[in-house]
Protein backbone atom coordinates (compact mmCIF):
# COMPACT_ATOMS: atom_id res chain seq x y z
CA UNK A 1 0.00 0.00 0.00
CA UNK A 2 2.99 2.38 0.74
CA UNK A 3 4.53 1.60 -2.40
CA UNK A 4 1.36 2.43 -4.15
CA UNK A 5 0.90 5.42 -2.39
CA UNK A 6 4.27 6.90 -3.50
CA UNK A 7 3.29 5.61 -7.67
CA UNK A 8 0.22 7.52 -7.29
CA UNK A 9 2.09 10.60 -6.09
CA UNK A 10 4.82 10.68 -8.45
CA UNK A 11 1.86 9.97 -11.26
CA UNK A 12 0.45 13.44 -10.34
CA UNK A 13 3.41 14.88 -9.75
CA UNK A 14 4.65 14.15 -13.31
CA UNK A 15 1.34 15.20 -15.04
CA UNK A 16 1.00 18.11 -13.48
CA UNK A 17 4.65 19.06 -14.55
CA UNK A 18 3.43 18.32 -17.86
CA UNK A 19 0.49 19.89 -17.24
CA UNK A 20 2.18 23.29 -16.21
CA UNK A 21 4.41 23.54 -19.21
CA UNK A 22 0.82 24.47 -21.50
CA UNK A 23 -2.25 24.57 -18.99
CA UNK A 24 -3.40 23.15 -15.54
CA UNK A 25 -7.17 21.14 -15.93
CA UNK A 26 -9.89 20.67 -13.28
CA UNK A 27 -12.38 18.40 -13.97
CA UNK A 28 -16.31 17.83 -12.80
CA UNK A 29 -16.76 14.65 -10.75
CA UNK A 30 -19.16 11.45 -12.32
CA UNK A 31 -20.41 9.54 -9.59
CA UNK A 32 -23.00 6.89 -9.41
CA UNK A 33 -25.96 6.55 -7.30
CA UNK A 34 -28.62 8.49 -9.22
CA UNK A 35 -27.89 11.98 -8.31
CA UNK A 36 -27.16 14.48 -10.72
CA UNK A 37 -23.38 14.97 -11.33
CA UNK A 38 -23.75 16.73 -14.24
CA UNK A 39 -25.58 19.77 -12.57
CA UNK A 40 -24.45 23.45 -13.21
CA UNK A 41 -23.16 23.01 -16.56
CA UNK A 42 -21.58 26.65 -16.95
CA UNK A 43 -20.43 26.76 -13.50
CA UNK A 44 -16.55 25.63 -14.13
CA UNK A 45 -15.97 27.09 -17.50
CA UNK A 46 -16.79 30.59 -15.77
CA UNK A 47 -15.21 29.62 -12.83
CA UNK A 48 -12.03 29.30 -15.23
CA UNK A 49 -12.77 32.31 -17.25
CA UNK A 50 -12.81 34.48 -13.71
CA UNK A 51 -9.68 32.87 -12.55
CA UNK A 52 -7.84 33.27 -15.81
CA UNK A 53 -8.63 36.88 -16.53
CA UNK A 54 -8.70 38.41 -12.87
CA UNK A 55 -5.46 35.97 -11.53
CA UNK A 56 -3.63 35.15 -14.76
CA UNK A 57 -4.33 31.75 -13.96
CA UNK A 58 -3.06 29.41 -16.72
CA UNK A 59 -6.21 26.92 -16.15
CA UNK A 60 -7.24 25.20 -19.32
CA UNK A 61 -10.94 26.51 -20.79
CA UNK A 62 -12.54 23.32 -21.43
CA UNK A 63 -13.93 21.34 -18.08
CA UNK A 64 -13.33 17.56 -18.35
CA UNK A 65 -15.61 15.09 -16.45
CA UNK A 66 -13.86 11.85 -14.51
CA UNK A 67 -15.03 9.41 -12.80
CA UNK A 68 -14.53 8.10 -9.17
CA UNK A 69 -13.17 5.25 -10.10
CA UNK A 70 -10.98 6.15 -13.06
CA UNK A 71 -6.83 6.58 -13.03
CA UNK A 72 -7.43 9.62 -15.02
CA UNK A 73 -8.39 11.45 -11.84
CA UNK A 74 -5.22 11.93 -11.20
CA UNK A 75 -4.40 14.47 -14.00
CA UNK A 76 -6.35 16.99 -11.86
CA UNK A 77 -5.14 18.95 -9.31
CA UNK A 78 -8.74 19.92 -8.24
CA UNK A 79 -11.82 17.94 -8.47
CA UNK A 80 -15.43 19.62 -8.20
CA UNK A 81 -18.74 17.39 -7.15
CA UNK A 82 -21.96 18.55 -6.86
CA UNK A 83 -25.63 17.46 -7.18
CA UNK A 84 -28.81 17.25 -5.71
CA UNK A 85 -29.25 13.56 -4.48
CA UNK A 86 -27.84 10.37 -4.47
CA UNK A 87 -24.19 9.05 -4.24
CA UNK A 88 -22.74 6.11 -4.35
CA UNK A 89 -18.69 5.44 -4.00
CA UNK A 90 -18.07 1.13 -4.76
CA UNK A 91 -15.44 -0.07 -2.75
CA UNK A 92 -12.96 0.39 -5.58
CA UNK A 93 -13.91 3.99 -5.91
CA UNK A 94 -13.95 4.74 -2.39
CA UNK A 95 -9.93 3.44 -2.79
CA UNK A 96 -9.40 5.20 -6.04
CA UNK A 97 -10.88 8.83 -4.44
CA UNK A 98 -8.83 7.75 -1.35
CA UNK A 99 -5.27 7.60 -3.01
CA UNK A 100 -6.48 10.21 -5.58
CA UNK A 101 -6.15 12.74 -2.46
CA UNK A 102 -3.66 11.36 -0.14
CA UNK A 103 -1.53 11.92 -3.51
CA UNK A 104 -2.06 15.49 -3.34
CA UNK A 105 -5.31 15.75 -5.24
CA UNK A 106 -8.27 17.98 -3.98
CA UNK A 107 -12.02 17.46 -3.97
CA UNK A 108 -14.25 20.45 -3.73
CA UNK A 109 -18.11 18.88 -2.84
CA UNK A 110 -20.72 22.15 -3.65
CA UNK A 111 -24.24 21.08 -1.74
CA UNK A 112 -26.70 22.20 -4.05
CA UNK A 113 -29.42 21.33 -2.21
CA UNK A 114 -30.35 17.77 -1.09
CA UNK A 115 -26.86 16.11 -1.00
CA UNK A 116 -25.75 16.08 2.40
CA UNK A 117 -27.00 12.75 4.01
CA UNK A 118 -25.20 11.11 0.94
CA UNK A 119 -21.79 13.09 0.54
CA UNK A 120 -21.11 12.33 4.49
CA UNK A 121 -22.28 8.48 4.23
CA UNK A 122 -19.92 8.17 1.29
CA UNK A 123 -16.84 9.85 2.10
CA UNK A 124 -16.87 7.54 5.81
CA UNK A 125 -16.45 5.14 2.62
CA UNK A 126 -13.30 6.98 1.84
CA UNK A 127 -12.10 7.50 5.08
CA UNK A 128 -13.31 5.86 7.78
CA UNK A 129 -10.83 7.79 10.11
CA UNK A 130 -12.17 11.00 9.41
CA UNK A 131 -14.70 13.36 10.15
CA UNK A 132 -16.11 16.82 8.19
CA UNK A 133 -15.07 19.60 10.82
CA UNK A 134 -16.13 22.98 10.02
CA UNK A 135 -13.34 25.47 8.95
CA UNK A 136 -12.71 28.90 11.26
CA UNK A 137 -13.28 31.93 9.45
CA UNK A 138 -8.97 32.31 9.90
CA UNK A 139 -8.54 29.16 8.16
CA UNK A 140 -6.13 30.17 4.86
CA UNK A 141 -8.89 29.04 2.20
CA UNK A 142 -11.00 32.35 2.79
CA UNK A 143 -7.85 34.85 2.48
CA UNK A 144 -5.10 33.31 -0.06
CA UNK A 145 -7.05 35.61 -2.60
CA UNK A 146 -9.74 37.23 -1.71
CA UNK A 147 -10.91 37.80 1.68
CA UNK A 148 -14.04 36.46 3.47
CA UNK A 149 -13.71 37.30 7.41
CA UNK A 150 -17.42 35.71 7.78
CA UNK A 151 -16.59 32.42 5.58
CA UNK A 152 -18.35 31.37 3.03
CA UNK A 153 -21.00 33.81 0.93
CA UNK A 154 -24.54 32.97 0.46
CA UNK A 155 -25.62 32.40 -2.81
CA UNK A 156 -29.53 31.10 -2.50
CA UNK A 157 -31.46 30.60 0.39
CA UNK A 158 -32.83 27.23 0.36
CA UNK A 159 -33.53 26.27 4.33
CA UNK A 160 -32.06 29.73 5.54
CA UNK A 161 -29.38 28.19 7.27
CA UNK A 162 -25.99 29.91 7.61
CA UNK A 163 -23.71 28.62 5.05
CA UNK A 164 -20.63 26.31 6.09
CA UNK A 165 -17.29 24.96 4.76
CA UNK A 166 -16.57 21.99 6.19
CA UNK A 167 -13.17 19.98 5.65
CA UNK A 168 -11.56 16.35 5.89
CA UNK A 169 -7.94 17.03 6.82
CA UNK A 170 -5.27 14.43 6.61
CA UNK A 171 -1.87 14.95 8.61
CA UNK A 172 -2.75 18.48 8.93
CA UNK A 173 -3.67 19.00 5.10
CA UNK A 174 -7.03 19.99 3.86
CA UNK A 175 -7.80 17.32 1.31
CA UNK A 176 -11.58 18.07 0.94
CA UNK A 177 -13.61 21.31 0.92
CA UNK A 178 -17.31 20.54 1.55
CA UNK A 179 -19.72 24.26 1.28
CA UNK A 180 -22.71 23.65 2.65
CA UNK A 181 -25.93 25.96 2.31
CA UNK A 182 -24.41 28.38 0.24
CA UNK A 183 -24.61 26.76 -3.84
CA UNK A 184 -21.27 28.33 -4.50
CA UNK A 185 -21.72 26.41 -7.98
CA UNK A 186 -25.10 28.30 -8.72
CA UNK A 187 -23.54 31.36 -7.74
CA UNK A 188 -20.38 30.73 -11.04
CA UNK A 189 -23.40 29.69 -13.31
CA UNK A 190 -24.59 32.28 -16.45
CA UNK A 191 -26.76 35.40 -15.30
CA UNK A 192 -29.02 34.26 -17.43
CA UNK A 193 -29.85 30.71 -15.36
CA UNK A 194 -30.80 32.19 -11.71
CA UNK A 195 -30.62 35.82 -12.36
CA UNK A 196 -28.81 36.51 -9.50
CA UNK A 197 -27.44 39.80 -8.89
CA UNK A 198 -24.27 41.17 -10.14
CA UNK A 199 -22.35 41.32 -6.58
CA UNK A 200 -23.51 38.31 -5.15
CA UNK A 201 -21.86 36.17 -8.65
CA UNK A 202 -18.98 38.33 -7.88
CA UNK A 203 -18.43 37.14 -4.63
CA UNK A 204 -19.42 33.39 -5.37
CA UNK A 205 -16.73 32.97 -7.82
CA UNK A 206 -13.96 35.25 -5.61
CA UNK A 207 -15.07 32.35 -3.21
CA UNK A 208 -14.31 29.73 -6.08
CA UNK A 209 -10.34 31.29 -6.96
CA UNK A 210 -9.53 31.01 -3.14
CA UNK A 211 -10.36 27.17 -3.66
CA UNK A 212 -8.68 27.00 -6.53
CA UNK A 213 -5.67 29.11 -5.78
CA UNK A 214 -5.50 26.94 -2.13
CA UNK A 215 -5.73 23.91 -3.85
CA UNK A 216 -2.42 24.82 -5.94
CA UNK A 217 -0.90 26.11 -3.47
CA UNK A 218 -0.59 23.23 -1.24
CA UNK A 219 0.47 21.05 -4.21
């Protein structure tokens, strides 16, 4: 398993090398289970298109999609879930995801709306060791970029809850960045699909860079 563990690392160590010569690529996470993966369709490419224009981020256009379970997963540095229901992780995904992040990778989960009871019951899957602690307002992923003394925005309403970040954290790294009642992925999506106002997209995908830019940072 150690052995493995140290492939695995040098695997996304050497794409991402490769990767940074042209372009660094995130990708959208395909689970199974029945819940929609595929939700917020223009939520990444603007995501990117913020990033790249307002901190020269070299971040390839183009979204890719990878599943839980594939070796491609680890050509991403950062890894974004989100849906409304149903997840399921096999066994063999569950070990995939596992060495996927203890490599370095990072997995953002975005709540948007109705995945909570499943995202918690699978990632026990993952690691059985850890828990989903919520972040201080201090912790470094709400100032590397842009700051957000009161944590995480809120984007839509839903219950009316405050919004969380929550975090899985293995030998002191954050390896997992759950947001909770906020839809931070709603928030990157076109005007045109919630019409929400100007500021509030603004601050929803300031939100998104700091994950981003954290995520690369600890690489």
């Amino acid at each position: 398993m150690y052995i493995r563990h140290i492939l695995t690392a040098f695997l996304l160590c050497i794409t991402l090398a490769t990767q940074a010569q042209s372009s660094l690529k995130i990708a959208k996470l395909k689970y199974g289970g029945g819940g929609d993966w595929y939700a917020n369709k223009t939520s990444l490419p603007n995501l990117i298109k913020f990033c790249n224009a307002e901190l020269k981020m070299n971040i390839n256009p183009t979204e890719d999609v990878v599943e839980v379970g594939s070796q491609d997963i680890f050509a991403y540095p950062f890894v974004h879930m989100t849906g409304h229901g149903n997840v399921v992780f096999s066994d063999a995904e569950a070990v995939n995801l596992r060495n996927y992040l203890l490599s370095g990778g990072f997995l953002h989960v975005d709540d948007n709306y109705g995945l909570d009871q499943f995202i918690r019951r699978e990632m026990k899957k993952v690691f059985p060791e850890l828990s989903f602690v919520e972040l201080p307002y201090d912790h470094p992923i709400y100032h590397v970029k842009y700051n957000f003394p009161e944590g995480l925005p809120k984007v839509h309403e839903h219950d009316g809850k405050q919004p969380q970040g929550f975090g899985l954290i293995w030998q002191g790294r954050l390896i997992c960045y759950y947001s909770y009642e906020t839809d931070l992925g709603n928030g990157w999506e076109d005007q045109s699909v919630y019409n929400d106002p100007e500021e509030m997209r603004r601050k929803a995908l300031q939100m998104g860079a700091n994950l981003l830019s954290y995520a690369f940072m600890i690489l």
